[in-house]
C-alpha atoms as a PDB file:
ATOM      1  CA  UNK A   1     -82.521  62.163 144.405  1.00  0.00           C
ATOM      2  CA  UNK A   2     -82.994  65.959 144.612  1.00  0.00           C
ATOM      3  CA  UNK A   3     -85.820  65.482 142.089  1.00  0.00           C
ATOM      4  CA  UNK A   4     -89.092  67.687 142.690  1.00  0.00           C
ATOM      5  CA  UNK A   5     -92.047  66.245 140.859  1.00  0.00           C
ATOM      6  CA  UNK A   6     -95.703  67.726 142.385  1.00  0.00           C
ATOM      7  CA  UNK A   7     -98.063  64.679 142.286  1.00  0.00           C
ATOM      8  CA  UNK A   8    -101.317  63.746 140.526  1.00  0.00           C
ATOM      9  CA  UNK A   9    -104.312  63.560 142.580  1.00  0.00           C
ATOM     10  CA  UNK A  10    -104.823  60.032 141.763  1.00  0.00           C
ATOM     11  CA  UNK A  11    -101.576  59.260 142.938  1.00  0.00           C
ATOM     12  CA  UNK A  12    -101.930  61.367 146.516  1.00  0.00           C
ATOM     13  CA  UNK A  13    -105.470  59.498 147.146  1.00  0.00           C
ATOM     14  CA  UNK A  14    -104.064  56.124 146.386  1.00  0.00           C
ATOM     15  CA  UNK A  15    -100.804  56.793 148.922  1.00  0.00           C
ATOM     16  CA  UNK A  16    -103.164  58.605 151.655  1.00  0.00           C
ATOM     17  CA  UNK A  17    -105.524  55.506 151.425  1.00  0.00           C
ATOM     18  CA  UNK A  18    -102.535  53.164 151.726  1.00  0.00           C
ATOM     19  CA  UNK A  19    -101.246  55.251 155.256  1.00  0.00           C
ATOM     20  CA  UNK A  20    -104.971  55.597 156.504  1.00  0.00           C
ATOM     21  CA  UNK A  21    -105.381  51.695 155.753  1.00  0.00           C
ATOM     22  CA  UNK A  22    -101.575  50.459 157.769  1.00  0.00           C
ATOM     23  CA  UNK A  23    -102.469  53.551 160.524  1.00  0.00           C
ATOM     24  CA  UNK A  24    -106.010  51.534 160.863  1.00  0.00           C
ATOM     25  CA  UNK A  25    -103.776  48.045 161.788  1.00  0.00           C
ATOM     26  CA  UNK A  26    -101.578  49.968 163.302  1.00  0.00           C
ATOM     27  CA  UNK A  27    -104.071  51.265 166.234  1.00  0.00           C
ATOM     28  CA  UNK A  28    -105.818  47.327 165.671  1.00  0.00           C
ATOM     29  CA  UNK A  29    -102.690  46.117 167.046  1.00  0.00           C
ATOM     30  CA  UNK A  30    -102.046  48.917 169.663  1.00  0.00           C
ATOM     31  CA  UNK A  31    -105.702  48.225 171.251  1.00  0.00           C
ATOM     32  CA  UNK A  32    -105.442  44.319 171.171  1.00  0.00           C
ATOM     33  CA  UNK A  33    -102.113  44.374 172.610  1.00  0.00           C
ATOM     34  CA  UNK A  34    -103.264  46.993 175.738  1.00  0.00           C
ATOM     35  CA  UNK A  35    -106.213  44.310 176.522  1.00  0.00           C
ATOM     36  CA  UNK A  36    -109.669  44.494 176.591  1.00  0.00           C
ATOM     37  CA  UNK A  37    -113.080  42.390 177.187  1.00  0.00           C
ATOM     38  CA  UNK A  38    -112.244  41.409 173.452  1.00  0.00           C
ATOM     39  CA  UNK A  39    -108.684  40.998 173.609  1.00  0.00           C
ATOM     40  CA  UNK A  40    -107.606  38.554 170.370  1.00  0.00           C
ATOM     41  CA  UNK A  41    -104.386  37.537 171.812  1.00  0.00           C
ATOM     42  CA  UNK A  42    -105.319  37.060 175.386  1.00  0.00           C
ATOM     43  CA  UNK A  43    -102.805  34.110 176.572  1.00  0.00           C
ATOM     44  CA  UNK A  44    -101.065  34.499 173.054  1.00  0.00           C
ATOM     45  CA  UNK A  45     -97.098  34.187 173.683  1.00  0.00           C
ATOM     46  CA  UNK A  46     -95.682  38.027 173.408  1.00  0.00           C
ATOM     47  CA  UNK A  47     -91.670  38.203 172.608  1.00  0.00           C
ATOM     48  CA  UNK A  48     -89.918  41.017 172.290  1.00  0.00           C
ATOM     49  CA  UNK A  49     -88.008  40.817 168.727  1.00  0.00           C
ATOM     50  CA  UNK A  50     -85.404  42.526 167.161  1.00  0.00           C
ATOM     51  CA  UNK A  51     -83.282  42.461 164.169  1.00  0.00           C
ATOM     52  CA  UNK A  52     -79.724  43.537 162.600  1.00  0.00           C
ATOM     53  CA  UNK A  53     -79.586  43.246 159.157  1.00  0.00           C
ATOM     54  CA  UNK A  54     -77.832  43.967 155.513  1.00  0.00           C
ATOM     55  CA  UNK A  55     -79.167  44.599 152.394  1.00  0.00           C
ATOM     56  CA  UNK A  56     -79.135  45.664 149.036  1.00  0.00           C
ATOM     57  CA  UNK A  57     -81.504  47.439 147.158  1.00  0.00           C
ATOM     58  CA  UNK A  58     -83.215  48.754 143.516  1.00  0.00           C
ATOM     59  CA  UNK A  59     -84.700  51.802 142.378  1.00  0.00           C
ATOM     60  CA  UNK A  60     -86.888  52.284 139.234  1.00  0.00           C
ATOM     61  CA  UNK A  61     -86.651  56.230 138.973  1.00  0.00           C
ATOM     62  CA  UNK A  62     -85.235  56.852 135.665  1.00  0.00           C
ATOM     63  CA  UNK A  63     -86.243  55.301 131.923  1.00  0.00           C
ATOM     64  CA  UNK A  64     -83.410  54.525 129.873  1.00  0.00           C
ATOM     65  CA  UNK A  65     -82.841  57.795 128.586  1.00  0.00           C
ATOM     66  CA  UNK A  66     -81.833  58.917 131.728  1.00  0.00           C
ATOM     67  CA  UNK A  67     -85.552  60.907 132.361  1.00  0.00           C
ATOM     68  CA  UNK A  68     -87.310  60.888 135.480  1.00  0.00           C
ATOM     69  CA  UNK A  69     -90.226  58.494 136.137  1.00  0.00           C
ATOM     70  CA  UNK A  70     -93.517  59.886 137.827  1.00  0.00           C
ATOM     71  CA  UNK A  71     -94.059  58.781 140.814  1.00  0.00           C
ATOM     72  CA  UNK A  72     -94.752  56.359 142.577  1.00  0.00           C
ATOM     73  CA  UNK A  73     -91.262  55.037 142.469  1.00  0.00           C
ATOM     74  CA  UNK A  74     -90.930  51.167 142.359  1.00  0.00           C
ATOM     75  CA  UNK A  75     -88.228  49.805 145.071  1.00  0.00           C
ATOM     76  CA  UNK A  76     -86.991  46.558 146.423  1.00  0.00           C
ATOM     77  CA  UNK A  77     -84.888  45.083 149.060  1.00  0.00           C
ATOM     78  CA  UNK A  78     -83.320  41.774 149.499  1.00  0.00           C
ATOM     79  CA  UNK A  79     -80.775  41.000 152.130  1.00  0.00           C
ATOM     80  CA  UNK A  80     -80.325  38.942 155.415  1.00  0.00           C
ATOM     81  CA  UNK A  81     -80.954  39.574 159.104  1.00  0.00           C
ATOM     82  CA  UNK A  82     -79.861  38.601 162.438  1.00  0.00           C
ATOM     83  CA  UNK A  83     -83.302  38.040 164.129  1.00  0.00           C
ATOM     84  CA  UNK A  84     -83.880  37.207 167.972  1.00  0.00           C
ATOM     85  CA  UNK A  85     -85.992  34.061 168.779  1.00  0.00           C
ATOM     86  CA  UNK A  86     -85.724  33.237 164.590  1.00  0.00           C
ATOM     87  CA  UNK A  87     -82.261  33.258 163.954  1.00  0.00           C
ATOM     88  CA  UNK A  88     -81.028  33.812 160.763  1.00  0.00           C
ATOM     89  CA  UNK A  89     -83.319  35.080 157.795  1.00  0.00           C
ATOM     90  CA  UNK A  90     -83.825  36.461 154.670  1.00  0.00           C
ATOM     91  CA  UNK A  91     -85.735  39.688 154.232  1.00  0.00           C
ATOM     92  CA  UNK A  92     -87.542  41.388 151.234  1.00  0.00           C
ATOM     93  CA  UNK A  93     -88.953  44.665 151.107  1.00  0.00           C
ATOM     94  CA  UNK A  94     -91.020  45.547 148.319  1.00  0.00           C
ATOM     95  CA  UNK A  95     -92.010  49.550 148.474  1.00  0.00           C
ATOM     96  CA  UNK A  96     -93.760  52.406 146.922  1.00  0.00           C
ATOM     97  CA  UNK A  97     -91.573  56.148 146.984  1.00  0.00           C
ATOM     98  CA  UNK A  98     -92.922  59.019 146.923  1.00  0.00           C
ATOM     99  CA  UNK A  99     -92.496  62.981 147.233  1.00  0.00           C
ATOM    100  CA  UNK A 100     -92.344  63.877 150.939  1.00  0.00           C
ATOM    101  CA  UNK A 101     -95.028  66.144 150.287  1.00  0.00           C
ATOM    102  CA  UNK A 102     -97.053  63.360 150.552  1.00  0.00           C
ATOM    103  CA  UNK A 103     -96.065  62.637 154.392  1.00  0.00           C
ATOM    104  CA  UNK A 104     -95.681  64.287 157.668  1.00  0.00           C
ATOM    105  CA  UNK A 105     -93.110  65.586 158.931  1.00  0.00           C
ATOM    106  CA  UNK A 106     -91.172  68.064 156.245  1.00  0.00           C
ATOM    107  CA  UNK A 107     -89.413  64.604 154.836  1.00  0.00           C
ATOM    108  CA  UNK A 108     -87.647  64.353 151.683  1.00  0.00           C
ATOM    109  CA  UNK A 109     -89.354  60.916 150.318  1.00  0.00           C
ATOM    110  CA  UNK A 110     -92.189  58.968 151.870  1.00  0.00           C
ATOM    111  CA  UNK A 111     -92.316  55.437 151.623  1.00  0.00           C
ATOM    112  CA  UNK A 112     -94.783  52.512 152.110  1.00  0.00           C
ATOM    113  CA  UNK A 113     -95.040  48.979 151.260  1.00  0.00           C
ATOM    114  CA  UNK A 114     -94.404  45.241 152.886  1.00  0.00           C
ATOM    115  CA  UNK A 115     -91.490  43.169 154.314  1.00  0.00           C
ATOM    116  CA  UNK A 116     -91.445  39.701 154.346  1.00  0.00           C
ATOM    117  CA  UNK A 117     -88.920  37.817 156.839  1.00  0.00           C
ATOM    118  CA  UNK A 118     -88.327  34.158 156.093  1.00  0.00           C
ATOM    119  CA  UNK A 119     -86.747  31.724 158.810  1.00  0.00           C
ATOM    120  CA  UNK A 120     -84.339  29.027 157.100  1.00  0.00           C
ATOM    121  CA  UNK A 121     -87.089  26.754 157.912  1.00  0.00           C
ATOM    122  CA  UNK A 122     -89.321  28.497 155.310  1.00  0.00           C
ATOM    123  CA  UNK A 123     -91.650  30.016 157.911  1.00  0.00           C
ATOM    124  CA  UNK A 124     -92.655  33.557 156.980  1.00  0.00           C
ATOM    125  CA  UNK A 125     -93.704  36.678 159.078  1.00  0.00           C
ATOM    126  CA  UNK A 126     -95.278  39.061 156.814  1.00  0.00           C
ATOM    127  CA  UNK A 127     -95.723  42.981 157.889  1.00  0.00           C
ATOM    128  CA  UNK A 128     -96.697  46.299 156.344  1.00  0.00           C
ATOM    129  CA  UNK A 129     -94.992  49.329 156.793  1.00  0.00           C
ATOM    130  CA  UNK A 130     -94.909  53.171 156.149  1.00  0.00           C
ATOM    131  CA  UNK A 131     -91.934  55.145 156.644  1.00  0.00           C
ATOM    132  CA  UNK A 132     -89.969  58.312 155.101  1.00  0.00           C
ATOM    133  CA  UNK A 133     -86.240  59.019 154.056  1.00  0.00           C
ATOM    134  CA  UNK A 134     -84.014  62.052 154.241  1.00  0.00           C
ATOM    135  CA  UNK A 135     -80.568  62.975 153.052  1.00  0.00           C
ATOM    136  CA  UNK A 136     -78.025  62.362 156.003  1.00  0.00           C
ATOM    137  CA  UNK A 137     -77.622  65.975 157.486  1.00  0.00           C
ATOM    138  CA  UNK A 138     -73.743  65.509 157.710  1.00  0.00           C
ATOM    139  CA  UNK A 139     -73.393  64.421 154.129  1.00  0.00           C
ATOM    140  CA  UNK A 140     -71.900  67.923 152.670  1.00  0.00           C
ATOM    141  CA  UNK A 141     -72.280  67.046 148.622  1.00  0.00           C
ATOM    142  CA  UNK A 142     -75.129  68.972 146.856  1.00  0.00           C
ATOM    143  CA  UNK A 143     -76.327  65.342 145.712  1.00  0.00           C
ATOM    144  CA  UNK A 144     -76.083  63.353 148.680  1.00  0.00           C
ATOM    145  CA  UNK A 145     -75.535  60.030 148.431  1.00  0.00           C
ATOM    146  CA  UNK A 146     -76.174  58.672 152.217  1.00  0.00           C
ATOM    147  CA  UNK A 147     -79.873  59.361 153.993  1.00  0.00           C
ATOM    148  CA  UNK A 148     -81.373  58.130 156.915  1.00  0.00           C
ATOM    149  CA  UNK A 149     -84.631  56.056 156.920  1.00  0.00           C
ATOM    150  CA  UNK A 150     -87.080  54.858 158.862  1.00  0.00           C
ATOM    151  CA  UNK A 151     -90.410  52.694 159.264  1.00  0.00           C
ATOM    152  CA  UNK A 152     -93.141  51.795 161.357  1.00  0.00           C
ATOM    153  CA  UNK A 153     -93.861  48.377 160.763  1.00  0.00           C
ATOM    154  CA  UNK A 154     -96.975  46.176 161.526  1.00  0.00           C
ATOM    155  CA  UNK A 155     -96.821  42.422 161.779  1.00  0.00           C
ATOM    156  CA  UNK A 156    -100.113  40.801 159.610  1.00  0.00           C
ATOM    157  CA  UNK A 157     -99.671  37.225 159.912  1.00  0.00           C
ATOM    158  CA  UNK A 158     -97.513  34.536 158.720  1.00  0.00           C
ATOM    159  CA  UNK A 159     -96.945  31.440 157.449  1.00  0.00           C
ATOM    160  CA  UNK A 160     -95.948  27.596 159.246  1.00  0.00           C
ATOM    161  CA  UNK A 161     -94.818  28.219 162.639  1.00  0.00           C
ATOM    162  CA  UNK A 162     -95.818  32.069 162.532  1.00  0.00           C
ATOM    163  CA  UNK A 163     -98.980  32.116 161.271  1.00  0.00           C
ATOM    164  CA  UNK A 164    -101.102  34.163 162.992  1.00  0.00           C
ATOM    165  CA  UNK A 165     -98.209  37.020 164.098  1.00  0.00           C
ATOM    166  CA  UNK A 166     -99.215  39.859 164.990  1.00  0.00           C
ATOM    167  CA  UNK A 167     -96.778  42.788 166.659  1.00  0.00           C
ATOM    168  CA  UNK A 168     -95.876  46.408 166.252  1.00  0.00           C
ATOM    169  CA  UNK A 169     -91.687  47.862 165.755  1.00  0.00           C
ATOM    170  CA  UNK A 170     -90.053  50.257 164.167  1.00  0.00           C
ATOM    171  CA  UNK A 171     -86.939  50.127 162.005  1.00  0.00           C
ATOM    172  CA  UNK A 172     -84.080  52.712 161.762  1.00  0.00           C
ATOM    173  CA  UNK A 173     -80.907  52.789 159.286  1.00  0.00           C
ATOM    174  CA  UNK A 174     -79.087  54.391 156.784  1.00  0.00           C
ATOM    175  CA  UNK A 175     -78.717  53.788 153.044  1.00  0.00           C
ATOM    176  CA  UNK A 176     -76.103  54.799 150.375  1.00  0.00           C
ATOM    177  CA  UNK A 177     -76.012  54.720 146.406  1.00  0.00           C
ATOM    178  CA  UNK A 178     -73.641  53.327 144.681  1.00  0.00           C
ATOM    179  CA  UNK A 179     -71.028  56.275 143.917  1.00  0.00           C
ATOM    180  CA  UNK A 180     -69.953  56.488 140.607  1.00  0.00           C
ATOM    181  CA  UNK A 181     -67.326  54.675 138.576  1.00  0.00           C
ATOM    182  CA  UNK A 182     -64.477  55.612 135.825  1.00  0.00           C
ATOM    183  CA  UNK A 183     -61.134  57.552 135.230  1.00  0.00           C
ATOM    184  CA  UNK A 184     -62.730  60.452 136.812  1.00  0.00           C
ATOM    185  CA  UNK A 185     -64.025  58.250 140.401  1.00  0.00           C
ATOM    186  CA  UNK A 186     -61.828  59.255 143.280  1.00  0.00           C
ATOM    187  CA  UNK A 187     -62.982  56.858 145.978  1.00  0.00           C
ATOM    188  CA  UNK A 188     -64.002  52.845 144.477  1.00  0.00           C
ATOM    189  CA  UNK A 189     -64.718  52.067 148.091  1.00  0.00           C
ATOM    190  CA  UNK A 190     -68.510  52.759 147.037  1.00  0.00           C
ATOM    191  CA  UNK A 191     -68.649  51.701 143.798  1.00  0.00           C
ATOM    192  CA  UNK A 192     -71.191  49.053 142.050  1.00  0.00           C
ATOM    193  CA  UNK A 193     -69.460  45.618 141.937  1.00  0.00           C
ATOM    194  CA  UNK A 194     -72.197  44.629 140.230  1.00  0.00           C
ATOM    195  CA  UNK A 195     -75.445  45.133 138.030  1.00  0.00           C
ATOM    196  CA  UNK A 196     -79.026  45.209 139.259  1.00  0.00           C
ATOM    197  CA  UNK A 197     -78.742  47.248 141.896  1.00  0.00           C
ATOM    198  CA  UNK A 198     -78.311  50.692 143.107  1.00  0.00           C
ATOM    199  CA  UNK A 199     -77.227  50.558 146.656  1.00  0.00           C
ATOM    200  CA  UNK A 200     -77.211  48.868 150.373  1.00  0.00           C
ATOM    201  CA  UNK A 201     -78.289  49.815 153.899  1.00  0.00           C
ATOM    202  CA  UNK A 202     -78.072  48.713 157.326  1.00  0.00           C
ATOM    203  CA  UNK A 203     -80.972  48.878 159.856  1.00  0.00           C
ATOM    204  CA  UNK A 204     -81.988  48.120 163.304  1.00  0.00           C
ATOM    205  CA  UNK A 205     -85.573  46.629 164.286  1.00  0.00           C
ATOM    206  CA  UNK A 206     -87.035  46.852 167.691  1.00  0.00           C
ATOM    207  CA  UNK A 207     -90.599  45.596 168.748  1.00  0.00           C
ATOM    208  CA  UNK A 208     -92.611  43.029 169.917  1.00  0.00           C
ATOM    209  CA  UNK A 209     -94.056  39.634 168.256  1.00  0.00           C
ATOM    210  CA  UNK A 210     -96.948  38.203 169.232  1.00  0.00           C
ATOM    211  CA  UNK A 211     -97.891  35.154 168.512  1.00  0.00           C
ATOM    212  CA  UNK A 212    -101.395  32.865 169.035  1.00  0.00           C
ATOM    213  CA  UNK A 213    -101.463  30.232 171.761  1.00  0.00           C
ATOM    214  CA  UNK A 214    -101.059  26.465 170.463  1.00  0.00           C
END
């Protein structure tokens, strides 16, 4: 992950239109929710969500001869979540990577994409998100392996009994690769078990649903 790859314009204009376009909900939602003569969710029910979750995740960097790919990277997530007023769901992140230069901030990765959250009654709250990631500042290796992430996420809708969601949060966790495996590994506590992915996180979400009045 201490790859340095400088960009194509096509690729910069494509991210920077994807921020501008989540930054333009983002301030959509911020407005509606602080009220106004046009206020959308006047009388909608407003809840105050949050989530724990696990997960496991991808990461299409490399071709099979071990070479770099140019970004954007391709990354998803799949896991579960404790969620307040849904219970427990299933989560899926599906998210562009890029070089931090790209972001903000003096981060080491940028990131920006979509989560999905599905209630075990098949309902669906659907959000986009931008974030960044950085190499955990108290992981000493010269490749680190654990980093810190977060994202600023922006409810757009749903499906059954959340369609309509709208809402603002943020997220905040910590990921780690899979370490690697053979005679020479000295700790199997972070190995892969298995194939297909390349390593898991935990996160924290905090924010506020709101939803339109039945």
């Amino acid at each position: 992950m201490q790859i340095i790859q400088k960009p194509s314009p096509r690729t910069m204009l494509k991210t920077g239109a994807a921020t501008l376009a989540l930054l333009g909900v983002l301030a959509t939602s911020l407005n509606s929710m602080a009220g106004g003569p046009d206020e959308p969710t006047r009388g909608a029910k407003k809840h105050r969500l949050t989530m724990s979750a696990g997960t496991v995740f991808n990461l299409n960097a490399y071709d099979a001869n071990g070479n770099p790919l140019p970004f954007p990277w391709k990354h998803q997530v799949r896991g579960i979540a404790q969620v307040s007023n849904l219970g427990n769901c299933k989560v899926f992140f599906d998210v562009s990577i890029n070089p931090g230069s790209e972001c903000s901030g003096g981060h080491a990765f940028c990131l920006s994409g979509t989560l999905t959250v599905t209630t075990l009654a098949g309902d669906k709250l659907e959000s986009e998100l931008v974030g960044w990631a950085d190499p955990d500042p108290k992981d000493p290796k010269a490749s680190p392996t654990m980093f810190l992430l977060h994202y600023d996420v922006a409810f757009a809708g749903g499906t059954g009994k959340l369609a309509g969601a709208r809402g603002l949060g943020d997220i905040d966790g910590i990921f780690m690769f899979a370490g690697p495996d053979g005679a020479a590994d000295t700790d199997p506590t972070d190995d892969r078990f298995c194939d297909g992915y390349a390593g898991v996180a935990t996160w924290q979400f905090e924010g506020l649903l709101v939803l339109p009045k039945k």
